[in-house]
Protein backbone atom coordinates (compact mmCIF):
# COMPACT_ATOMS: atom_id res chain seq x y z
CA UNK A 1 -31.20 5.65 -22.53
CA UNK A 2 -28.14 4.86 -20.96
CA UNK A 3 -24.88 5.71 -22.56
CA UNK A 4 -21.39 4.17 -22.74
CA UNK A 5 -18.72 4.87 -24.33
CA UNK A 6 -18.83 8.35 -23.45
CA UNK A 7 -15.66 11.05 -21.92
CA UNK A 8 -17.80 12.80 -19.51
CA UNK A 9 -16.86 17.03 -19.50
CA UNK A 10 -13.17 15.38 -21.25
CA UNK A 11 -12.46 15.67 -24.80
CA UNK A 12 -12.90 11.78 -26.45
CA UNK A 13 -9.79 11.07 -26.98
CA UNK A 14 -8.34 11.79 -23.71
CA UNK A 15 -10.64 8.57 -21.78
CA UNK A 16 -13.56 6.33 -22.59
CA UNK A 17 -15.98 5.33 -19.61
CA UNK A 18 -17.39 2.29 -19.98
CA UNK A 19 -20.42 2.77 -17.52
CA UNK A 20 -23.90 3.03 -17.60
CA UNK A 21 -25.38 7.09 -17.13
CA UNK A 22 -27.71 6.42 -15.04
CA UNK A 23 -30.42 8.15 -12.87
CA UNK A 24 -30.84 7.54 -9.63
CA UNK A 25 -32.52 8.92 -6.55
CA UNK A 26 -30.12 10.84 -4.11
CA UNK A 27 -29.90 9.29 -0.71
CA UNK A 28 -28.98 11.54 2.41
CA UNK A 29 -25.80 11.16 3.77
CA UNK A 30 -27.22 10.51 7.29
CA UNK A 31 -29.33 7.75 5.96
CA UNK A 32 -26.54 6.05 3.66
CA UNK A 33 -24.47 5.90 6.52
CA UNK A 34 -27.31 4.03 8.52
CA UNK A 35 -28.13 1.83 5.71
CA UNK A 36 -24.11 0.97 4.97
CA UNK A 37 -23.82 0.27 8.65
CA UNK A 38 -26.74 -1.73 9.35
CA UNK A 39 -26.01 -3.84 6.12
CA UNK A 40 -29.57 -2.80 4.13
CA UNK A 41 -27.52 -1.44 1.60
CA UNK A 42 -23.98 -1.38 0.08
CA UNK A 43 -22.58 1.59 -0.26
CA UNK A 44 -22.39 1.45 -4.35
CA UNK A 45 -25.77 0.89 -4.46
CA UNK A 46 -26.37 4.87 -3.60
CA UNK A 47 -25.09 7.96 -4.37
CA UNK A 48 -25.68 11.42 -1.67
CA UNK A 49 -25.83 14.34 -3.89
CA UNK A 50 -22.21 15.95 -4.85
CA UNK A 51 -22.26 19.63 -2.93
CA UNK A 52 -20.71 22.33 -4.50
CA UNK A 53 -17.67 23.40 -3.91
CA UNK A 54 -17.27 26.28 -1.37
CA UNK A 55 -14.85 29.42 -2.93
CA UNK A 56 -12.58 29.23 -0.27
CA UNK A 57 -12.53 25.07 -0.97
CA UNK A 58 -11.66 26.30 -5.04
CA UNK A 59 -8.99 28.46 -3.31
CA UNK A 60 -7.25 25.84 -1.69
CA UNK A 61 -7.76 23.45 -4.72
CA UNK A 62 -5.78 26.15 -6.96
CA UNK A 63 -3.26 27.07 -4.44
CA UNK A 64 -2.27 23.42 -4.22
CA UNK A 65 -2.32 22.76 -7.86
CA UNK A 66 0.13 25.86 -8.25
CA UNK A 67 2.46 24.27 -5.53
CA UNK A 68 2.35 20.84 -6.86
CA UNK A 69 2.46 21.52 -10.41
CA UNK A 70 5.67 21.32 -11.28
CA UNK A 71 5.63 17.89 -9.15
CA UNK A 72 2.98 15.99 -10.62
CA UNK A 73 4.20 16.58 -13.77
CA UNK A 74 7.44 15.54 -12.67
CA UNK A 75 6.46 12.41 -10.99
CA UNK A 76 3.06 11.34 -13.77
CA UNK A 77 6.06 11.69 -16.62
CA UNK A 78 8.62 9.76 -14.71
CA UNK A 79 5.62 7.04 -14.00
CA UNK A 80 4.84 7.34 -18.08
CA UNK A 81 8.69 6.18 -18.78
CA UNK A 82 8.22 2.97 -16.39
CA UNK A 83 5.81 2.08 -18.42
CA UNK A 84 7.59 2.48 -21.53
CA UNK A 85 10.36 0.16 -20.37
CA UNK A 86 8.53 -2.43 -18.49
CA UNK A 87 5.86 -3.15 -20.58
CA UNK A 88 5.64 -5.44 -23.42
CA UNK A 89 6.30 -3.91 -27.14
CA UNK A 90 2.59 -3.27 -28.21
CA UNK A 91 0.09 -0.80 -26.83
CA UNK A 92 -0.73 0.18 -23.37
CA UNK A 93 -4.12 -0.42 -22.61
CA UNK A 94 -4.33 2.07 -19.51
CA UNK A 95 -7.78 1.30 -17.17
CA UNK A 96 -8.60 3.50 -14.68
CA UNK A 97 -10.79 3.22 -11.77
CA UNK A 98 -13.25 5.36 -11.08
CA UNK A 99 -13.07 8.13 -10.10
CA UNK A 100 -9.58 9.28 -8.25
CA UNK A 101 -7.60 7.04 -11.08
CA UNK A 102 -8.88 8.42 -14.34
CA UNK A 103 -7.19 12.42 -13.93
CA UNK A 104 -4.08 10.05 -13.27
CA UNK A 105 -5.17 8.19 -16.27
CA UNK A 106 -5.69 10.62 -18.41
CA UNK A 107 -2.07 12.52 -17.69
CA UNK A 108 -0.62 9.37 -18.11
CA UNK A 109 -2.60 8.80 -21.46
CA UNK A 110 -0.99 12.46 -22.68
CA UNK A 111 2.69 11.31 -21.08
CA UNK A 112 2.89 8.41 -22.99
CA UNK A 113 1.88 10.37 -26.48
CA UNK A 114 4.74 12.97 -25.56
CA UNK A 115 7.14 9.93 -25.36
CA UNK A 116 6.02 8.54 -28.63
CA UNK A 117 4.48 5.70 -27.35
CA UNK A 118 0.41 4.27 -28.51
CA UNK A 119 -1.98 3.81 -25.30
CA UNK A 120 -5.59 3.48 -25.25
CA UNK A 121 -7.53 4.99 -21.98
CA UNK A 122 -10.52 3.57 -20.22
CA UNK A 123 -12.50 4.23 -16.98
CA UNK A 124 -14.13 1.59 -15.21
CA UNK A 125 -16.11 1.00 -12.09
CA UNK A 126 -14.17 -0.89 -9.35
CA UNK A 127 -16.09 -1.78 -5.98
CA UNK A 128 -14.99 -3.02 -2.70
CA UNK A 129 -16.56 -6.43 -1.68
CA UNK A 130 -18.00 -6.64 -4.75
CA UNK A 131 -15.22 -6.66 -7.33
CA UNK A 132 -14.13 -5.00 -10.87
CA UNK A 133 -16.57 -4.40 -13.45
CA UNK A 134 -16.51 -7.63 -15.26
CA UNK A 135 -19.12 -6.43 -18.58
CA UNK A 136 -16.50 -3.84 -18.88
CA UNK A 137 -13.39 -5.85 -18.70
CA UNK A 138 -14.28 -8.28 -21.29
CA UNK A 139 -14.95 -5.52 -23.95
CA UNK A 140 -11.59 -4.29 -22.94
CA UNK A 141 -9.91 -7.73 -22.82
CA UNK A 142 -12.04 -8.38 -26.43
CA UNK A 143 -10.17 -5.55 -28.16
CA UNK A 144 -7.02 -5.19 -27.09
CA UNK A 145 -5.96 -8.94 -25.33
CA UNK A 146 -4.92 -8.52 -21.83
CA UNK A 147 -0.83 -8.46 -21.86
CA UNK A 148 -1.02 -4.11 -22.69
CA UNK A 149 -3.37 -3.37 -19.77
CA UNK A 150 -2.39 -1.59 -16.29
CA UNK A 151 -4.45 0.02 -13.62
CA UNK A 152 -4.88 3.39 -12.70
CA UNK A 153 -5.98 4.51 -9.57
CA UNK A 154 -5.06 8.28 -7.49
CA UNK A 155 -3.17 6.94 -4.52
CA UNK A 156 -3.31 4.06 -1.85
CA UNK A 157 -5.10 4.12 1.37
CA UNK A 158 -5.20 1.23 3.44
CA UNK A 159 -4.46 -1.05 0.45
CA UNK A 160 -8.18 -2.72 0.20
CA UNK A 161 -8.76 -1.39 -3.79
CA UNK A 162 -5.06 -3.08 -4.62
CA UNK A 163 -7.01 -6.37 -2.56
CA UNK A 164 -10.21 -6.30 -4.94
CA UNK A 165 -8.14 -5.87 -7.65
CA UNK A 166 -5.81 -9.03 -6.96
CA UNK A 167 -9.08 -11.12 -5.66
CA UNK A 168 -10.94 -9.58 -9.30
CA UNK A 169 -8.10 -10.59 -11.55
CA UNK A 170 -7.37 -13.90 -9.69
CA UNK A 171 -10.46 -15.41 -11.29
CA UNK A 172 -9.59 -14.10 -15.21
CA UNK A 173 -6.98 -15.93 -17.91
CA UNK A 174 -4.03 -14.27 -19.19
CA UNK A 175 -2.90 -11.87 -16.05
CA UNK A 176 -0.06 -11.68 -14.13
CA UNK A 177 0.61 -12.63 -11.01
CA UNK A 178 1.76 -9.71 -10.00
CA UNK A 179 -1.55 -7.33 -10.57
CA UNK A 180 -0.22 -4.32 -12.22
CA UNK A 181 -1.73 -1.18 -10.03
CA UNK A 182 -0.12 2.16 -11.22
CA UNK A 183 -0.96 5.38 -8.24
CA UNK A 184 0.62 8.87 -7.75
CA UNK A 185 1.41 7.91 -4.21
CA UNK A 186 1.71 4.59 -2.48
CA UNK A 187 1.24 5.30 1.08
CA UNK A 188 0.88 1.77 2.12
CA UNK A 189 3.12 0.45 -0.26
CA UNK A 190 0.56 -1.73 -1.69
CA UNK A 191 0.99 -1.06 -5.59
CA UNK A 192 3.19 -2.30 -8.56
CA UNK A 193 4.28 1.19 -9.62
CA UNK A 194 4.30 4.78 -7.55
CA UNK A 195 5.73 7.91 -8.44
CA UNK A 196 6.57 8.31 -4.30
CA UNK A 197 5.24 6.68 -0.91
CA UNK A 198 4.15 10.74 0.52
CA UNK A 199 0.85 11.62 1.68
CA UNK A 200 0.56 14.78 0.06
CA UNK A 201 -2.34 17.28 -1.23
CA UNK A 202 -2.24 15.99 -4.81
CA UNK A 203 -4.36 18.58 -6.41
CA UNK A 204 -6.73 16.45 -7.87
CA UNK A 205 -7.40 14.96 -4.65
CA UNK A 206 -9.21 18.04 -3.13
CA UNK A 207 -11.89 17.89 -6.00
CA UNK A 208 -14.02 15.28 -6.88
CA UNK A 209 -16.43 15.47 -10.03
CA UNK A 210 -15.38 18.87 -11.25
CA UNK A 211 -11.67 17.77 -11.87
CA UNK A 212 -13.27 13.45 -12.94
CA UNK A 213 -15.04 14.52 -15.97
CA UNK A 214 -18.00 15.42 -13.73
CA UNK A 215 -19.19 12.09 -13.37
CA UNK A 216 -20.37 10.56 -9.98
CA UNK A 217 -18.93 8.00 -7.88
CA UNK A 218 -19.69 4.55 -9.44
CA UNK A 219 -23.01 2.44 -8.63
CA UNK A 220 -22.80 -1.02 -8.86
CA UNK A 221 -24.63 -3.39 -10.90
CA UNK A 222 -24.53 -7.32 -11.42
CA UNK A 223 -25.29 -7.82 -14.62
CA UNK A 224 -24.57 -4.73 -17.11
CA UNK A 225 -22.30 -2.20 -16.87
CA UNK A 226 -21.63 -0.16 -13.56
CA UNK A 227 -23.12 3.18 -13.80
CA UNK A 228 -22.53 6.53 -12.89
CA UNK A 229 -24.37 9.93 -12.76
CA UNK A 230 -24.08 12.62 -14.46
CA UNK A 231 -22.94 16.01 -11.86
CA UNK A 232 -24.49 18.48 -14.39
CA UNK A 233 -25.25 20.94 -11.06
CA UNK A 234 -21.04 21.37 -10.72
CA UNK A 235 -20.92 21.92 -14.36
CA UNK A 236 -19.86 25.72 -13.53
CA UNK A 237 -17.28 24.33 -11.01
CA UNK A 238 -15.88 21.64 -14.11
CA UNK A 239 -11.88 22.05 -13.51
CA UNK A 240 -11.21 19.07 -15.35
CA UNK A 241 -9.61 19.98 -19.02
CA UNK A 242 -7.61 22.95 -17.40
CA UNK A 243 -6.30 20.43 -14.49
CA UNK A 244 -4.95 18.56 -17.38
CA UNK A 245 -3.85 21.71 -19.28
CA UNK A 246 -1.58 22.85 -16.41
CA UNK A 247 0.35 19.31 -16.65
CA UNK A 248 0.64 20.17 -20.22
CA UNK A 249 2.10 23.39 -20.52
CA UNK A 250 4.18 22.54 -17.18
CA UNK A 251 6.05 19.46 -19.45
CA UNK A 252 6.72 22.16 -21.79
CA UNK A 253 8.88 24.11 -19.36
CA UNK A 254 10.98 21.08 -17.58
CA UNK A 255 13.41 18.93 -18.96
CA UNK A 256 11.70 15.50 -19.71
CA UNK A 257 14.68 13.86 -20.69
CA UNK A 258 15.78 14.21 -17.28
CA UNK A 259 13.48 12.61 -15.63
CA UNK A 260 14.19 9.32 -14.25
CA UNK A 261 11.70 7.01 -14.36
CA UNK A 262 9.79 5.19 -11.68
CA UNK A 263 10.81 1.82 -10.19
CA UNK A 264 8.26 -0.98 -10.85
CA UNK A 265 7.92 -3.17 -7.39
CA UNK A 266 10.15 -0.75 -5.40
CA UNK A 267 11.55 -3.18 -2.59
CA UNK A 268 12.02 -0.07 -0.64
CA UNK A 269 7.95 0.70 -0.26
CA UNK A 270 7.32 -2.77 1.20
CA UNK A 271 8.06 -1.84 4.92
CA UNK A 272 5.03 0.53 4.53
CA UNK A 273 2.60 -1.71 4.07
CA UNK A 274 2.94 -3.39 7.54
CA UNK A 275 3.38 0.52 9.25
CA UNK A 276 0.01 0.83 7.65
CA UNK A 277 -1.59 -2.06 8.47
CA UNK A 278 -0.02 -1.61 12.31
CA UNK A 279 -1.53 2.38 12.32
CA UNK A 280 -5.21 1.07 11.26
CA UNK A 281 -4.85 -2.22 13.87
CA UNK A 282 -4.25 0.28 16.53
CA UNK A 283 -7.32 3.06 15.51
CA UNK A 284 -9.49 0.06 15.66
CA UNK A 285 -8.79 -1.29 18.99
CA UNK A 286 -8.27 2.24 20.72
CA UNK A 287 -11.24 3.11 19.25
CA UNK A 288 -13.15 -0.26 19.40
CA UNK A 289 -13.92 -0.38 15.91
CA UNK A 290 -14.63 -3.83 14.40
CA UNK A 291 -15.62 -2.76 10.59
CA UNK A 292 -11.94 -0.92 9.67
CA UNK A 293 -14.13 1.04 6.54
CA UNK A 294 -14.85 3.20 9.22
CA UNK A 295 -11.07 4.01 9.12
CA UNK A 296 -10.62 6.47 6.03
CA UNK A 297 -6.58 6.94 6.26
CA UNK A 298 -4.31 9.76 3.63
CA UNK A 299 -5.17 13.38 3.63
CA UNK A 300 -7.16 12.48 0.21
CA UNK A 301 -9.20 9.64 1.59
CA UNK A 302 -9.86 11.86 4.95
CA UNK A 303 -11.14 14.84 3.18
CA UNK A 304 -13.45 12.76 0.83
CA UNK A 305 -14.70 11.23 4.14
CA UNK A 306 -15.38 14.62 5.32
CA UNK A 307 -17.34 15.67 2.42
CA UNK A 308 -19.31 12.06 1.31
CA UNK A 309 -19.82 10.59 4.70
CA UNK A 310 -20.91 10.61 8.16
CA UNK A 311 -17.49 11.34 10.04
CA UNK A 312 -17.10 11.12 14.10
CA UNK A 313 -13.52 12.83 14.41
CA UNK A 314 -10.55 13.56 12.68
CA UNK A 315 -6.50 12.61 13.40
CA UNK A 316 -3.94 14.54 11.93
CA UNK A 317 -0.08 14.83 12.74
CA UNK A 318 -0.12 18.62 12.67
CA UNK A 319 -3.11 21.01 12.96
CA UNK A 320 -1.05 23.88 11.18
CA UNK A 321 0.54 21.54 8.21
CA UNK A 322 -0.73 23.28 4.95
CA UNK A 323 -1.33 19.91 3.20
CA UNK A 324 -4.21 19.60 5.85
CA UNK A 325 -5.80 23.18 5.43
CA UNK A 326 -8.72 22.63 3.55
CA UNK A 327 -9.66 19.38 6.11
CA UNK A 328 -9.40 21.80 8.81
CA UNK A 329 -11.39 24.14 7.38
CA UNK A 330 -14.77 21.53 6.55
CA UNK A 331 -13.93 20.45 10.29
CA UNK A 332 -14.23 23.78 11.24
CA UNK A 333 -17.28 24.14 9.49
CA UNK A 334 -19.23 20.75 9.99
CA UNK A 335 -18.07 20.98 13.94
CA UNK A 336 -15.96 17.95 13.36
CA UNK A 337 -13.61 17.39 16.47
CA UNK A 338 -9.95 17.32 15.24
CA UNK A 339 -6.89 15.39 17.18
CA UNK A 340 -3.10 16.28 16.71
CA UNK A 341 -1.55 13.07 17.50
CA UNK A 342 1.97 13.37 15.68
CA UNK A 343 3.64 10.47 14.21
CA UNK A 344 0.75 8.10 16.02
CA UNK A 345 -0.92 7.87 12.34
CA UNK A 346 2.63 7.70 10.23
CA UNK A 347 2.68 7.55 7.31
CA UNK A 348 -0.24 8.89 7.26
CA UNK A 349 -0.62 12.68 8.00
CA UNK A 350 -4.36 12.29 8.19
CA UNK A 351 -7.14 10.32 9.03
CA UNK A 352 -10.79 10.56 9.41
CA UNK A 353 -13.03 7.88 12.09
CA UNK A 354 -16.34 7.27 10.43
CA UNK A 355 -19.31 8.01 13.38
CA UNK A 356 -20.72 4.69 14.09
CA UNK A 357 -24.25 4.68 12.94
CA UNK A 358 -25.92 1.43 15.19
CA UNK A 359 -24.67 -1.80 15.14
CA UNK A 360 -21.33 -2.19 13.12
């Protein structure tokens, strides 16, 4: 039976997904990529199977959660106190999208308790082309109105989640018009509230369902919920509650009260946004690439390319930056041909070219 409701490997009262578990047949990654490319098949209507995580991939994943510890927790508390003062005086109804906003979400979640202030936590299914979960909306926008809610995702890439969001919420009452997108780290200065504009190797970045709640990427559906699969086979890999434990017990050792907070609509991000747009404009011509989903730009986006799709080559500033390390390494390993090309891909420090599978 499918199940909603449900906080995948998290405690309950840290997130509630409102998706569908679902079961699905696995399709090969060399065959998704054909059928995305072709246009059989969208690319949330099918899920490759999740590998496991190498050790020397876990390695990297802990050594950059012990570098960027004390940072995240920095940064996700001084994000928590934005939205203390800029949202209204009732609860925050926090909605993340699945699956690199709901660790976010769920730090968040725990900030705002810390500072005394009531939030409620969902995951939902967002999909490019295709739009926001709208079964799960209204059962949010049922209970709890719409003036609380903000959305969570990891980080920006090119900007084209912070489009479906705008185009999603442009069609429902009682939103503003400024949609209110929350990330760790705007790189294309695309979102209402960031914590910095830095491509770095946010920890929860390297991993995907062992630090999500092991669930799977969402799957589209028109008429019910959006579902998801359960990653059972990474359950030994789960990372998730002690990702969320480091946070903890790092707030205990910094001074919280001295943390200033984030600054809704930064004017100061907005130049990025047309850097960004200028960077993927000039892939796609040098590289003669009309469908710019091909383009997978931010170390995060890059390395998830590496691991879920079919990639041709990789561009990074600097072959020996550590933020890069553990794309080097699959690179290494797959055979994937890796450029340095310097500040040719700023702000960007990384970037992965999707192999063209036929016609685009």
């Amino acid at each position: 039976m499918p199940q909603r409701g449900f906080s995948g490997s998290y405690p309950a009262d840290w997130v509630s997904f409102l998706l569908n578990t679902v079961s699905t047949e696995m399709t090969p990654v060399e065959e998704k990529e054909r059928l995305i490319q072709s246009g059989e098949k969208h690319y949330s209507e099918m899920l490759s199977e999740e590998p496991e995580p190498s050790q020397f991939h876990l390695e990297l994943y802990q050594g950059a959660l012990e570098a960027g510890s004390h940072r995240l927790a920095t940064e996700v508390m001084a994000l928590a106190k934005a939205l203390k003062g800029n949202m209204p005086s009732q609860d925050i109804i926090l909605v993340s999208l699945v699956r690199a906003g709901v660790p976010l979400g769920v730090l968040l979640h725990l900030a705002l308790r810390k500072l005394g202030v009531a939030s409620h936590h969902y995951g939902i299914s967002i999909v490019r082309d295709r739009g926001i979960d709208d079964v799960a909306m209204k059962q949010i926008e049922r209970q709890h109105g719409t003036q609380g809610i903000v959305f969570v995702d990891g980080w920006t890439g090119k900007g084209a989640i912070t489009q479906e969001l705008q185009r999603s919420l442009s069609t429902r009452s009682g939103y503003p018009l400024r949609d209110r997108l929350v990330v760790l780290a705007d790189v294309c200065g695309s979102a209402w509230l960031s914590a910095s504009t830095d491509d770095w190797l946010i920890p929860f970045g390297i991993l995907g369902a062992p630090v999500s709640g092991l669930i799977s990427r969402s799957i589209w559906s028109a008429d019910d919920y959006h579902g998801s699969v359960r990653c059972d086979h990474l359950a030994k890999f789960d990372r998730s509650i002690s990702f969320i434990e480091t946070m903890i017990k790092e707030w205990e050792r910094i001074d919280i009260a001295a943390i200033e907070p984030a600054i809704c609509d930064d004017p100061r991000v907005q130049p990025l946004l047309k850097l960004s747009q200028d960077t993927v404009t000039s892939l796609a011509d040098r590289y003669g690439i009309k469908n710019r989903n091909r383009i997978k730009p931010g170390i995060a986006e890059a390395t998830r390319a590496v691991l879920r799709r079919l990639p041709d080559h990789v561009l990074v500033r600097s072959k020996t930056d550590k933020d890069v390390s553990l794309l080097m390494y699959l690179t290494e390993k797959l055979s994937i041909p890796v450029q340095e090309v310097g500040e040719a891909i700023a702000p960007y420090r990384a970037i992965t070219i999707i192999k063209k599978v036929g016609k685009e």
